[in-house]
N, C-alpha and C. Protein backbone atom coordinates (compact mmCIF):
# COMPACT_ATOMS: atom_id res chain seq x y z
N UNK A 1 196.17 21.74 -47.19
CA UNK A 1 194.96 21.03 -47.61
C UNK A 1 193.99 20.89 -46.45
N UNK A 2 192.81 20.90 -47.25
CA UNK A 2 191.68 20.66 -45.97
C UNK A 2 191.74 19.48 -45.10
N UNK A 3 192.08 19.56 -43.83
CA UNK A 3 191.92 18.41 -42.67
C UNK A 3 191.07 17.08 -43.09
N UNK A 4 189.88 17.44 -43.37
CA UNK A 4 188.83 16.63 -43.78
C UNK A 4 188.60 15.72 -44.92
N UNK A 5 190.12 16.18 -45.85
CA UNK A 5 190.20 14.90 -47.18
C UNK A 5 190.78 13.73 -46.91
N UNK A 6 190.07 12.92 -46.99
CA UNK A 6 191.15 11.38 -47.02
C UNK A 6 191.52 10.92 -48.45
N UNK A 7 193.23 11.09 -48.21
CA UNK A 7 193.88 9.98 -49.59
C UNK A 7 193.50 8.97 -50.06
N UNK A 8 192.75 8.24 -49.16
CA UNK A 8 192.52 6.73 -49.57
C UNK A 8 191.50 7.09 -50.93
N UNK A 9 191.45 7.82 -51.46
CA UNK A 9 190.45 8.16 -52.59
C UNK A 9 190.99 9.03 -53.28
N UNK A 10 190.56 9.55 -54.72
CA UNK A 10 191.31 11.12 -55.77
C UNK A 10 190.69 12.28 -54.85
N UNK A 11 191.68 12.79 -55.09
CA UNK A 11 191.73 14.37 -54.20
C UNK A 11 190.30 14.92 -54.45
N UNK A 12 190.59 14.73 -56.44
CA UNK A 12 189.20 16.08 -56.59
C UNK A 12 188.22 15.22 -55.99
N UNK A 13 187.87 13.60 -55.97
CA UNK A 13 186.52 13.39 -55.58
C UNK A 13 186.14 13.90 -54.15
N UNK A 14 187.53 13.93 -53.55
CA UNK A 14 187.31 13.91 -51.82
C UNK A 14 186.62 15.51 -51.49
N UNK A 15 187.55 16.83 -52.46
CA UNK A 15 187.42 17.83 -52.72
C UNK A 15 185.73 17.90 -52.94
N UNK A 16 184.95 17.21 -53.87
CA UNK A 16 183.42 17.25 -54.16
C UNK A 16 182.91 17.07 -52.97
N UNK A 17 183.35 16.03 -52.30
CA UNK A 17 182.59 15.48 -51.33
C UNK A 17 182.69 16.44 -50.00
N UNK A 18 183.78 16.97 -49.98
CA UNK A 18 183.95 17.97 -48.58
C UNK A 18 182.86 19.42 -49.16
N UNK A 19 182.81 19.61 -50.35
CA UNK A 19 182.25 20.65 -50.45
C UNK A 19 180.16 20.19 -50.30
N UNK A 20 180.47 19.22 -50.53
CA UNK A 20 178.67 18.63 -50.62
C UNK A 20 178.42 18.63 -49.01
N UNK A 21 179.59 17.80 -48.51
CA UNK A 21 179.35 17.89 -46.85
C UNK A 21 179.14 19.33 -46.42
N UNK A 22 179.51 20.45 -46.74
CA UNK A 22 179.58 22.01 -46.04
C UNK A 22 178.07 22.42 -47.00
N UNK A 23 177.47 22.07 -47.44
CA UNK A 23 176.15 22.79 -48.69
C UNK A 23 175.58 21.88 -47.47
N UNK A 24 175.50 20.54 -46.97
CA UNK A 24 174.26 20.12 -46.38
C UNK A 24 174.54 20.68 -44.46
N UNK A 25 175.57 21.22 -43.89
CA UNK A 25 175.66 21.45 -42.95
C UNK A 25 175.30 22.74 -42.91
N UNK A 26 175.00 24.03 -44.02
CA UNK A 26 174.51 24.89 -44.09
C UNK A 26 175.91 25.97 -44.46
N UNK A 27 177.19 25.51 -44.11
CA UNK A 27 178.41 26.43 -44.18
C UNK A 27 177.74 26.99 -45.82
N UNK A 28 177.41 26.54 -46.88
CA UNK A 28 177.15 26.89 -48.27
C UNK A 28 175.60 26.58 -47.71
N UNK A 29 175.01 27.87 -48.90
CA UNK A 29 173.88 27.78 -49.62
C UNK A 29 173.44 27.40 -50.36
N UNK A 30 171.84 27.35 -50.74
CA UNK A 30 171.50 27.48 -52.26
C UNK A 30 171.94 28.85 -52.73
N UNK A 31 172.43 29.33 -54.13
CA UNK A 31 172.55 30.26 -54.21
C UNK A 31 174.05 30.92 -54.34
N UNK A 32 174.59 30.68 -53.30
CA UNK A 32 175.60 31.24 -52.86
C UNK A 32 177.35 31.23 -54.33
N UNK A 33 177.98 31.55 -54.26
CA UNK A 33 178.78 31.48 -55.15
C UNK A 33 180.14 31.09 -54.64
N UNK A 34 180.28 30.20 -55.18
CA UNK A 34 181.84 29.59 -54.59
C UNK A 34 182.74 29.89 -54.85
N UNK A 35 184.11 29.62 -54.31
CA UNK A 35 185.42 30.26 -54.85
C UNK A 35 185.90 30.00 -56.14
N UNK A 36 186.37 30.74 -56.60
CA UNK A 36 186.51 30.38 -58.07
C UNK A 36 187.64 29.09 -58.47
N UNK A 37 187.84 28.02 -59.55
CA UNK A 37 188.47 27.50 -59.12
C UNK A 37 189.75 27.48 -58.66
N UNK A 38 190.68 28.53 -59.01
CA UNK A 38 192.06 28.80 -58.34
C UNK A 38 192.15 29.13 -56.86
N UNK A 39 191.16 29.72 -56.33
CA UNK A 39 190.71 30.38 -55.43
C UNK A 39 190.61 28.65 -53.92
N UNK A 40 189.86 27.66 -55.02
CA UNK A 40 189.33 26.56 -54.54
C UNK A 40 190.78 25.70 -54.36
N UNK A 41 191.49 25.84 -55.63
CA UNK A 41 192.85 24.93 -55.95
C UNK A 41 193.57 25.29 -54.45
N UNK A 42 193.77 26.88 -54.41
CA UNK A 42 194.89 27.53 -53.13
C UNK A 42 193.82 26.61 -51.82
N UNK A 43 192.89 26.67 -51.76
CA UNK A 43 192.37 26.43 -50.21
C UNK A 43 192.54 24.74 -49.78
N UNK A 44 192.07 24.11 -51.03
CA UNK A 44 192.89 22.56 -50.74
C UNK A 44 193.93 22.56 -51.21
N UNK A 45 194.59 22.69 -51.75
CA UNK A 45 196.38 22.82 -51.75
C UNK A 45 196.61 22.13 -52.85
N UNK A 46 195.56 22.00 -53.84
CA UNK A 46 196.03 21.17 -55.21
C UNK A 46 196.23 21.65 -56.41
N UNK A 47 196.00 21.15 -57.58
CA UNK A 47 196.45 22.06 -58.76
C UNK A 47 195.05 22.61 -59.36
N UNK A 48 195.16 23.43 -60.08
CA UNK A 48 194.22 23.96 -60.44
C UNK A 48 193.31 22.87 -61.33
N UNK A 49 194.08 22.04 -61.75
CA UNK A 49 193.40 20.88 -63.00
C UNK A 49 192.11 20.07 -62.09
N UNK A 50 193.00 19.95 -60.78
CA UNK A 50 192.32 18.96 -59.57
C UNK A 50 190.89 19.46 -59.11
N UNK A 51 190.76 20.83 -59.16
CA UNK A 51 190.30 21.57 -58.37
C UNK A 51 188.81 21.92 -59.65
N UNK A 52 189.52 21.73 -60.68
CA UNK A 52 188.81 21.83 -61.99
C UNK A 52 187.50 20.76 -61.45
N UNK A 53 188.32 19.30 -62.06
CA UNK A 53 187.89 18.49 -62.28
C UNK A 53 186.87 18.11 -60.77
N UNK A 54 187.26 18.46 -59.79
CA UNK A 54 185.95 18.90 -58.07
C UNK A 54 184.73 19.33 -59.11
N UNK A 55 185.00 20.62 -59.32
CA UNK A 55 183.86 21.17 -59.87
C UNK A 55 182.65 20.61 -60.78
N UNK A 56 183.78 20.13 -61.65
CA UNK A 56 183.36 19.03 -62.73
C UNK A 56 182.36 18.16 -62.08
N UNK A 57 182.85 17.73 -61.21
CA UNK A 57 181.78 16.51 -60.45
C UNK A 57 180.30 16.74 -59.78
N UNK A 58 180.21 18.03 -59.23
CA UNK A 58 179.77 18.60 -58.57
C UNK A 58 178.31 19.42 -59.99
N UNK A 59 178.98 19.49 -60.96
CA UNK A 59 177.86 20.48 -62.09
C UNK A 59 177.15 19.10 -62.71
N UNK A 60 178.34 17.97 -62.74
CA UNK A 60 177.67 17.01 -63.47
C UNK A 60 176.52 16.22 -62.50
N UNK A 61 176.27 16.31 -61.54
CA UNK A 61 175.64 15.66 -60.43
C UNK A 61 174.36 16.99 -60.37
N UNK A 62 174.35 18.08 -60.80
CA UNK A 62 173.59 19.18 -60.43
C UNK A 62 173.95 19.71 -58.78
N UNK A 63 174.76 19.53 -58.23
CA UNK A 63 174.72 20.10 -56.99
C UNK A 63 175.05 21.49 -57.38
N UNK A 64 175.70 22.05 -58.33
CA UNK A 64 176.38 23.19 -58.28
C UNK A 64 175.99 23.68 -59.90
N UNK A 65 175.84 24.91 -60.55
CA UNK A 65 175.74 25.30 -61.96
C UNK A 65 177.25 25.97 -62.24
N UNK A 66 177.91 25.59 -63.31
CA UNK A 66 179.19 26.70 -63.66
C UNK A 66 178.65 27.73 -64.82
N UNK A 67 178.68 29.11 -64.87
CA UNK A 67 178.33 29.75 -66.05
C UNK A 67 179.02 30.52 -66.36
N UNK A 68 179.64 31.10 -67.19
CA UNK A 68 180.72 32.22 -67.70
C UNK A 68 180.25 33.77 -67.29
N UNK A 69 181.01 34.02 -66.52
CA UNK A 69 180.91 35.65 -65.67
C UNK A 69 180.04 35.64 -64.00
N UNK A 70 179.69 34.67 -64.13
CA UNK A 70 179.04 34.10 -62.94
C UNK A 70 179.50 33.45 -61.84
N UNK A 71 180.33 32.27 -62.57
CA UNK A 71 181.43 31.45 -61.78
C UNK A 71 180.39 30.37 -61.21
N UNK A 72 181.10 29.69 -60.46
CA UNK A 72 180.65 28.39 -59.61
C UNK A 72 179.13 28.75 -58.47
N UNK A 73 177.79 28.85 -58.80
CA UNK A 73 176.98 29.07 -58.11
C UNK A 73 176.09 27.85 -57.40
N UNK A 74 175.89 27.64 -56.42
CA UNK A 74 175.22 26.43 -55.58
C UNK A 74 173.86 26.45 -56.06
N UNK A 75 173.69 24.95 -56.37
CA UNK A 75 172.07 24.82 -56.92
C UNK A 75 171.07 24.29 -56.24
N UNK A 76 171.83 23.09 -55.16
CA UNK A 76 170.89 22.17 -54.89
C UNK A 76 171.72 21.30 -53.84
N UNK A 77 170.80 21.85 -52.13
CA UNK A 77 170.90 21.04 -51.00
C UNK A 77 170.77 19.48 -50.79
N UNK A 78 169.52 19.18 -51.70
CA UNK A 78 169.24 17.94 -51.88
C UNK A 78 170.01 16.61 -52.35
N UNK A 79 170.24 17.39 -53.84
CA UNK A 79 171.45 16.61 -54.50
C UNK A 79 173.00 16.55 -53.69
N UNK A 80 172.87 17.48 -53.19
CA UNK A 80 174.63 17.24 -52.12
C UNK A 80 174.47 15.89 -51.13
N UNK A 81 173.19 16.25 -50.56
CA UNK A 81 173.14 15.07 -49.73
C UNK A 81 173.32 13.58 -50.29
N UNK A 82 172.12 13.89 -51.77
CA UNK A 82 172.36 12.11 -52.33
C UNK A 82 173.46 12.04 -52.56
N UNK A 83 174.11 12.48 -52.92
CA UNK A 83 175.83 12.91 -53.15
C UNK A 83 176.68 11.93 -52.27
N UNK A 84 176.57 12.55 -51.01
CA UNK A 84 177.09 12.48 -49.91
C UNK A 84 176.34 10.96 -49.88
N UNK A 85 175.50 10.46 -49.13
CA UNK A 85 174.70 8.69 -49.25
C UNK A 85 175.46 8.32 -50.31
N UNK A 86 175.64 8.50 -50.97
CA UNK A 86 176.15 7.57 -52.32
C UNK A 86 177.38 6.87 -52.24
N UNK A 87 178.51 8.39 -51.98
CA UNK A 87 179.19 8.00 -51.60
C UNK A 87 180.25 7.03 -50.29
N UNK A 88 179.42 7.32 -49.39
CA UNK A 88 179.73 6.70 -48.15
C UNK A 88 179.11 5.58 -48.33
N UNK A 89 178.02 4.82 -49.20
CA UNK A 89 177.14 3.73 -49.17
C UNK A 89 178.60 2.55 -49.98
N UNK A 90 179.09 3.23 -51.14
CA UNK A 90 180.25 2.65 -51.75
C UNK A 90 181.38 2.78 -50.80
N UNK A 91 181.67 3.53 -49.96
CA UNK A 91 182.90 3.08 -49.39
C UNK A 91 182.93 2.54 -47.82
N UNK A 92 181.54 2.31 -47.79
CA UNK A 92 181.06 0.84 -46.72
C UNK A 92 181.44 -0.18 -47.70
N UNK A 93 181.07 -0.50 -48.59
CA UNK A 93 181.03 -1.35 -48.89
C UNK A 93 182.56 -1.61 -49.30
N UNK A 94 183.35 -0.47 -50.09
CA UNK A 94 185.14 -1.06 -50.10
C UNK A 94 185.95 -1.26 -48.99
N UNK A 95 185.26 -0.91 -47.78
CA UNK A 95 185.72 -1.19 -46.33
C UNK A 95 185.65 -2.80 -45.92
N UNK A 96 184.32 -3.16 -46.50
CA UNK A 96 183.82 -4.42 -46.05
C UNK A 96 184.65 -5.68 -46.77
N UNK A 97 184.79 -5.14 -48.23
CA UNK A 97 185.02 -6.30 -49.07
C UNK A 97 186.58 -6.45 -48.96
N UNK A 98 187.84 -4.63 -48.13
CA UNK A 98 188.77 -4.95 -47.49
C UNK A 98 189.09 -6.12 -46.32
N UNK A 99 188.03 -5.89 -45.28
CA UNK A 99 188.31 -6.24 -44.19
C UNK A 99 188.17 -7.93 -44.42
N UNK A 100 186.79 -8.09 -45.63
CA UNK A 100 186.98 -9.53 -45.75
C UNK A 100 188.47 -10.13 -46.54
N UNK A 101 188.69 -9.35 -47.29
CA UNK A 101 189.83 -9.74 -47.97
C UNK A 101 191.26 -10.63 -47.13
N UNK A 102 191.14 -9.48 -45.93
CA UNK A 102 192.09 -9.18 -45.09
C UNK A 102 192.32 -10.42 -43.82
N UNK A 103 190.33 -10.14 -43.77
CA UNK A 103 190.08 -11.69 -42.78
C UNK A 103 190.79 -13.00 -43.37
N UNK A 104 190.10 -13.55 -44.37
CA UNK A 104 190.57 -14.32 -44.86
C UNK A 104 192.35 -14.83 -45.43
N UNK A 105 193.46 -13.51 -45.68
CA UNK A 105 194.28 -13.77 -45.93
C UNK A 105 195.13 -14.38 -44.53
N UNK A 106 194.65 -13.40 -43.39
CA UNK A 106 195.35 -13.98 -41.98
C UNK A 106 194.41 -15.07 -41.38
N UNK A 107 193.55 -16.01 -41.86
CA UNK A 107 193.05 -17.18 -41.80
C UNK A 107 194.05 -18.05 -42.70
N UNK A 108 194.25 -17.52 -43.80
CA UNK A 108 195.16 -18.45 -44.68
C UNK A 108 196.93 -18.74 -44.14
N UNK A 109 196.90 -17.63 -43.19
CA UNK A 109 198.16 -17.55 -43.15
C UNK A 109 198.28 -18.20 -41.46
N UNK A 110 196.94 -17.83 -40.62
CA UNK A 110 197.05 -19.29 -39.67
C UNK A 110 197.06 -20.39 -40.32
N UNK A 111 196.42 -20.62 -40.97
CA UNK A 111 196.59 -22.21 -41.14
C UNK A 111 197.76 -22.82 -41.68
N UNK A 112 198.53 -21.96 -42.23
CA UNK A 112 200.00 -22.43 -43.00
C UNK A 112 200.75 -22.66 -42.11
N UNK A 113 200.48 -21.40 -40.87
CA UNK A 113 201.28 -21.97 -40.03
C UNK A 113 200.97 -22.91 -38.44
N UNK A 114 199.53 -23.36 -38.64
CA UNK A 114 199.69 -24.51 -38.02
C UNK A 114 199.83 -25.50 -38.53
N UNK A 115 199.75 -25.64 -39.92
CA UNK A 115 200.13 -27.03 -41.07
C UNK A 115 202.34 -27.49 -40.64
N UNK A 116 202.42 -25.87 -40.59
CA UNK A 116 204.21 -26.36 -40.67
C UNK A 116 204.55 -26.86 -39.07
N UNK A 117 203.59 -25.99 -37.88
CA UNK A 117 203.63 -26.34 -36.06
C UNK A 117 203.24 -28.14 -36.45
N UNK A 118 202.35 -28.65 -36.53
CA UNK A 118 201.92 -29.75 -37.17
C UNK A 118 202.61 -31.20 -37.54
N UNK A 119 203.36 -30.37 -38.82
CA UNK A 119 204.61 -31.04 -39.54
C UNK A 119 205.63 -30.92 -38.76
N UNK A 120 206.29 -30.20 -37.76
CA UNK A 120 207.25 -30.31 -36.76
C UNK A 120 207.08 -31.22 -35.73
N UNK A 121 205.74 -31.06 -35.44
CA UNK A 121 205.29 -32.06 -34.13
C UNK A 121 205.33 -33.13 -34.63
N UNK A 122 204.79 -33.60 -36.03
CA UNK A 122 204.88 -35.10 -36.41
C UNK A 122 206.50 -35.40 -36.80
N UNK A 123 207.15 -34.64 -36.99
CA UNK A 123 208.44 -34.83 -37.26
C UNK A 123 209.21 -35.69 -36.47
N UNK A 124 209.10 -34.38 -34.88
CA UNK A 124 209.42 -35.09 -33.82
C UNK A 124 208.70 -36.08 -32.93
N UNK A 125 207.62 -36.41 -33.15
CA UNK A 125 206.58 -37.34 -32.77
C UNK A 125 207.41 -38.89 -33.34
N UNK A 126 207.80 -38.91 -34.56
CA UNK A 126 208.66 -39.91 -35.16
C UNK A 126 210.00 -40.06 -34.75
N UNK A 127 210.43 -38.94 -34.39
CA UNK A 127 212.07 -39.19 -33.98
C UNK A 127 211.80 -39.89 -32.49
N UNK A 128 210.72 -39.27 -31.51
CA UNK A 128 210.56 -39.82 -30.21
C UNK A 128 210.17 -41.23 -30.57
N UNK A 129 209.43 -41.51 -31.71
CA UNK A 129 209.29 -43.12 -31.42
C UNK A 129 210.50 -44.09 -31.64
N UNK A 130 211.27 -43.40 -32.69
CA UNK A 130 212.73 -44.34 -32.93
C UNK A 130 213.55 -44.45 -31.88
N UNK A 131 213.42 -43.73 -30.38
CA UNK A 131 214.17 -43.74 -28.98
C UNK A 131 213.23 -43.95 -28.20
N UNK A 132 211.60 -44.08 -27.63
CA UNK A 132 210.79 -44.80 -27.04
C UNK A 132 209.95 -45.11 -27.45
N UNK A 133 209.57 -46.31 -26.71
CA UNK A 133 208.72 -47.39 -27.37
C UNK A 133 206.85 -46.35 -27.33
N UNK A 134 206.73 -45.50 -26.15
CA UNK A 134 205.54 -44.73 -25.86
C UNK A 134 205.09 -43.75 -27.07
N UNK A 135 204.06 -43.86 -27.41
CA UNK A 135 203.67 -42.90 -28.52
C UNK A 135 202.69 -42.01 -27.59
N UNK A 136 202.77 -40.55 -28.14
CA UNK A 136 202.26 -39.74 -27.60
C UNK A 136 200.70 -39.49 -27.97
N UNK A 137 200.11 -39.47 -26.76
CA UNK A 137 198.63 -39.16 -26.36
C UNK A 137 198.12 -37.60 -26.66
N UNK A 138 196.72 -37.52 -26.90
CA UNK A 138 196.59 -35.97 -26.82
C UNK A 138 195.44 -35.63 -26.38
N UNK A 139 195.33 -34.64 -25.43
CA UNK A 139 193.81 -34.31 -24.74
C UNK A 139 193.54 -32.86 -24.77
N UNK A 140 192.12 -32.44 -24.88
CA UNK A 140 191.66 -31.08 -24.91
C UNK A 140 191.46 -30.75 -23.39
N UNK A 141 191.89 -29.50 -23.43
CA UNK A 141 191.66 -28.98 -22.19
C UNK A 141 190.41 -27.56 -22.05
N UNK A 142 189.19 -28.32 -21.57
CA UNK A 142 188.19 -27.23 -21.72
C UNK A 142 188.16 -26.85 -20.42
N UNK A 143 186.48 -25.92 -20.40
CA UNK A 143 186.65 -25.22 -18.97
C UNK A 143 186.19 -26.44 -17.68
N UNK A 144 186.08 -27.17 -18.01
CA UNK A 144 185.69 -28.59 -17.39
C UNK A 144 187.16 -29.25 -16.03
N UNK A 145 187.85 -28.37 -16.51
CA UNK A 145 189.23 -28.80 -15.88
C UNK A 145 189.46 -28.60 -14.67
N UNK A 146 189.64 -29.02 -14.11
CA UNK A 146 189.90 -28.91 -12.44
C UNK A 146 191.17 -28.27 -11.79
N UNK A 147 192.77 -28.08 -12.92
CA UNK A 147 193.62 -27.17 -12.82
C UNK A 147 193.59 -25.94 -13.58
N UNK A 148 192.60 -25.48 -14.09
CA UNK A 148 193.10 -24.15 -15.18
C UNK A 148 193.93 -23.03 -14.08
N UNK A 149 194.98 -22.75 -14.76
CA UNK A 149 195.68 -21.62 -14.10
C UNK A 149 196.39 -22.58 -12.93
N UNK A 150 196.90 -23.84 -12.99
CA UNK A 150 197.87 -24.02 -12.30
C UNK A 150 199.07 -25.08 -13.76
N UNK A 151 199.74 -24.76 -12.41
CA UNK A 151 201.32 -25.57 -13.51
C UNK A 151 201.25 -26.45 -13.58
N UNK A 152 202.06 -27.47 -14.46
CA UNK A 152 202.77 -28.52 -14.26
C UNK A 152 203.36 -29.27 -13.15
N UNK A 153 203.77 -28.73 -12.54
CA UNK A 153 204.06 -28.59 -11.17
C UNK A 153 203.16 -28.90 -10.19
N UNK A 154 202.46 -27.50 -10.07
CA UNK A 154 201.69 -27.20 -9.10
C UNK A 154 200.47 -28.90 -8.50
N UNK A 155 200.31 -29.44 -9.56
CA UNK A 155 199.60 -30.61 -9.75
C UNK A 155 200.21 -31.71 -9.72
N UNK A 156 201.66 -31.79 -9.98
CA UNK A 156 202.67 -33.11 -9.78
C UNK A 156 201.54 -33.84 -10.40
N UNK A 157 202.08 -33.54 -11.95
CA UNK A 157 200.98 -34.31 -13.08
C UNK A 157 201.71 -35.19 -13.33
N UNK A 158 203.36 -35.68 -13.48
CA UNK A 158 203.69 -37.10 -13.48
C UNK A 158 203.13 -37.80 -12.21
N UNK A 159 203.53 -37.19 -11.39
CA UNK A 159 203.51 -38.62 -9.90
C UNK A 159 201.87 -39.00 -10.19
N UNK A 160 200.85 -38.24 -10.59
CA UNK A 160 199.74 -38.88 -10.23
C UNK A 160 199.22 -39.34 -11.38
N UNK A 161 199.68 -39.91 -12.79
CA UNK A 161 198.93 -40.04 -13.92
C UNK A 161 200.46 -40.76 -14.58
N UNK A 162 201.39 -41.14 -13.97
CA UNK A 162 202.75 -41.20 -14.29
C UNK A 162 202.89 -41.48 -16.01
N UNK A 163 202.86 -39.77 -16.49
CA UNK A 163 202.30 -39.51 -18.00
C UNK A 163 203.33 -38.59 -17.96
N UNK A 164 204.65 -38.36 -18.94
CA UNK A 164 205.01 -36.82 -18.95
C UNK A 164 204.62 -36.10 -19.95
N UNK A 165 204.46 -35.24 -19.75
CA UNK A 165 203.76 -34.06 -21.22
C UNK A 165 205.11 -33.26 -21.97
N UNK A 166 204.87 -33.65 -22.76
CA UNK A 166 205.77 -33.51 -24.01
C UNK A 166 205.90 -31.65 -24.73
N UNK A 167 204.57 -31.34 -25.05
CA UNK A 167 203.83 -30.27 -25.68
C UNK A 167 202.80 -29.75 -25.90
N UNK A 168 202.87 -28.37 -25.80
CA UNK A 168 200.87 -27.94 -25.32
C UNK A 168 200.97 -27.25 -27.12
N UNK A 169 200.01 -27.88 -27.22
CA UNK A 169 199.39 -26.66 -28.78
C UNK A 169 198.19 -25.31 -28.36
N UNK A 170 199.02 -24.51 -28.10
CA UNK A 170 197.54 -23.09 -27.77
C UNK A 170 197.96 -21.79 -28.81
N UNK A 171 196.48 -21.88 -29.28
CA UNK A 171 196.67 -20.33 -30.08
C UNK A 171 197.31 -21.07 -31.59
N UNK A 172 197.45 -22.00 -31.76
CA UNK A 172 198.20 -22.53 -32.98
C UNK A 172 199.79 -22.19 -33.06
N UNK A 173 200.03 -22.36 -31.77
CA UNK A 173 201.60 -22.50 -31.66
C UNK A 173 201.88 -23.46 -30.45
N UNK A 174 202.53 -24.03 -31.32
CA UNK A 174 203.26 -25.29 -30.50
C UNK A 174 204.20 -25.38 -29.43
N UNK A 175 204.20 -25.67 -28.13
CA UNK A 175 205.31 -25.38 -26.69
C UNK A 175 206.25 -26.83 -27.23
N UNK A 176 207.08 -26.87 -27.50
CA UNK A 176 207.50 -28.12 -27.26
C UNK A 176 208.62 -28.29 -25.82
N UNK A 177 208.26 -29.50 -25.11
CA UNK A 177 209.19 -29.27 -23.86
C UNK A 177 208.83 -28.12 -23.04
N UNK A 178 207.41 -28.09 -22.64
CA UNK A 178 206.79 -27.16 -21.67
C UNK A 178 207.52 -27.10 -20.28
N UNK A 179 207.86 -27.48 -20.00
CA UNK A 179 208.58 -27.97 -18.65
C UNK A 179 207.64 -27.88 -17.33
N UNK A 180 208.43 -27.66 -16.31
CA UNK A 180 206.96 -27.53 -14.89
C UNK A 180 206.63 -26.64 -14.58
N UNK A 181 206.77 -25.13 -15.38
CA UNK A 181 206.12 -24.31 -14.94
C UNK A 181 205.16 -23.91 -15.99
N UNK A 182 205.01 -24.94 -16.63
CA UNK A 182 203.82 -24.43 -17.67
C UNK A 182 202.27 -24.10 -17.20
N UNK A 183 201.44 -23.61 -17.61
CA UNK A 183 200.09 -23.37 -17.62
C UNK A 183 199.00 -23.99 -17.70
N UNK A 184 198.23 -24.75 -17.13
CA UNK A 184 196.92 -25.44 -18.18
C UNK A 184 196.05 -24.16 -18.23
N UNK A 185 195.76 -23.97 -19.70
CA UNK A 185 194.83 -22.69 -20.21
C UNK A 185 193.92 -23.69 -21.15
N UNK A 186 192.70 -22.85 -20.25
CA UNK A 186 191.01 -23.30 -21.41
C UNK A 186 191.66 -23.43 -22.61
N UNK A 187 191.37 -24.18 -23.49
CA UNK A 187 191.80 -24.02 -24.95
C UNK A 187 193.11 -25.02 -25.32
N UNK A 188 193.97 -25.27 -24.52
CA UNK A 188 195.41 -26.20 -24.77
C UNK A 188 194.63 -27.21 -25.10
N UNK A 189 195.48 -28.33 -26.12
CA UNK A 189 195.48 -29.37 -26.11
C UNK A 189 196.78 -30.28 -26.08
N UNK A 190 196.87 -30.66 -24.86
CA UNK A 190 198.24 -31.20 -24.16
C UNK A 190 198.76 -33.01 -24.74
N UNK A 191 199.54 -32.80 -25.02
CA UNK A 191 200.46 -34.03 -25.71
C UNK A 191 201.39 -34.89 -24.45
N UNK A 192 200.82 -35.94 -24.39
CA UNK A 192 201.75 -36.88 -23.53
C UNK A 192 201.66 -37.89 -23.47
N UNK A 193 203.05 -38.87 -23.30
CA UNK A 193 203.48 -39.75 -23.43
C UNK A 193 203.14 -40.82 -22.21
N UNK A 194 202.55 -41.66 -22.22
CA UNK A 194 202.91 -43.18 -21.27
C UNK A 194 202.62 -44.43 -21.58
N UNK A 195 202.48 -45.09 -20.83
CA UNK A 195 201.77 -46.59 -21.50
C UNK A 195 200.46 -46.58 -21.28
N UNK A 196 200.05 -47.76 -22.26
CA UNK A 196 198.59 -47.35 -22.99
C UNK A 196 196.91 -47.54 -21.78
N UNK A 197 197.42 -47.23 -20.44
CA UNK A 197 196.49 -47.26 -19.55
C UNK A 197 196.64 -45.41 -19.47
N UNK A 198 197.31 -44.67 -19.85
CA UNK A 198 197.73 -43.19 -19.33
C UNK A 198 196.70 -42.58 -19.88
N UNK A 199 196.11 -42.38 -21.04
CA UNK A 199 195.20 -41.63 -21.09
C UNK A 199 193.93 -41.76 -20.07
N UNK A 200 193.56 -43.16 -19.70
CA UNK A 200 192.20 -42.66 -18.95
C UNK A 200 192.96 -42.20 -17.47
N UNK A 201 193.83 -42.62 -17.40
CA UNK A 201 194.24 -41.78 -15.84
C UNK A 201 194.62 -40.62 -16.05
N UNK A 202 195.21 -39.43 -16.86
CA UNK A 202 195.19 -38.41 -17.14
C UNK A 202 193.55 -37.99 -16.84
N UNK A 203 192.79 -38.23 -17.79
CA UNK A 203 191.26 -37.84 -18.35
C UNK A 203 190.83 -37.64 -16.85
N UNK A 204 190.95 -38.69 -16.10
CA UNK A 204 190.05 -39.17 -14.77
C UNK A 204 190.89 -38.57 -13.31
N UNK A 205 192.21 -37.89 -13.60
CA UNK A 205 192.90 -37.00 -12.52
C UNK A 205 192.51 -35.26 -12.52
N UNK A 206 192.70 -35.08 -14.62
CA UNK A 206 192.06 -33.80 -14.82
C UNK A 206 190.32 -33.13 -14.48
N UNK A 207 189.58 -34.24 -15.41
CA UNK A 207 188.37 -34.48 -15.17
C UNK A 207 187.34 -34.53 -14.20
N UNK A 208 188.00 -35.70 -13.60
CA UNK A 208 186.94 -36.30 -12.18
C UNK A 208 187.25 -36.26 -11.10
């Protein structure tokens, strides 16, 4: 079969369309007489019915005349082209209304799964309160930050905010128990625990 057909469509239409593409690149004429359809069937590799029904498309559009003893003769450069626009104008557009399809299903399918990251964190957000009295704090980490790209560690973020961080939410997945070699990245929003003076000393160690 010809290189140039894509499956994602019926053979014979692709078959019309490769032949409208070769009439406007000049490979075909006006005039000229095409292979007959068996002739056409052997060169794309399909059945003769397939190869029929190409033709079919092609006489009904006027790009091409079929006449008995004559065979398949080329009519019209012009019409190949609207041909050709037509078709590519419709399969922009089944590209588009894919890709939205597509957008939207892996939007649906983040959000399910930050609804269940979510429901885990509040899960255990409740089990930590039935063993400490500290309920957990939560702060955004923008580019405003004064550690991006250092650790846990690297900042000895208990000793100076005496806050421990519990869990970073980035990307819509949840770290739980980051430990000290974790990351502060633009975008986290970091979960931690102390008594109820800890958030502005966090805010005002990261921050200011």
């Amino acid at each position: 079969m010809d290189k140039n057909i894509d499956l994602s469509s019926p053979i014979y239409q692709q078959i019309a369309l490769d032949i409208s593409s070769k009439i406007i690149s000049g490979h075909y004429e006006v005039g000229d007489k095409l292979y007959t359809r068996s002739a056409l069937a052997s060169q794309y590799g399909v059945s003769s019915e397939t190869a029929r029904r190409a033709v079919s498309i092609l006489s009904d559009v006027g790009i091409v005349e079929v006449t008995k003893g004559s065979g398949v003769i080329i009519k019209s450069c012009e019409k190949a082209l609207k041909y050709v626009r037509q078709y590519t104008d419709i399969q922009t557009m089944k590209d588009l209304k894919r890709d939205i399809i597509g957008s939207i299903e892996r939007q649906n399918k983040e959000n399910e799964n930050l609804r269940e990251m979510i429901g885990i964190l509040m899960d255990k957000t409740e089990r930590f309160k039935a063993s400490n009295p500290f309920i957990p704090y939560e702060i955004f980490i923008d580019g405003k930050c004064k550690f991006l790209g250092k650790t846990i560690s690297d900042i000895n973020f208990w000793h100076h905010t005496s806050a421990t961080i519990v869990a970073i939410k980035r990307n819509n997945e949840l770290l739980m128990s980051p430990g000290p070699y974790a990351v502060f990245i633009e975008g986290d929003s970091i979960y931690f625990v102390g008594d109820e003076n800890s958030p502005e000393r966090v805010y005002r160690y990261l921050f200011c």
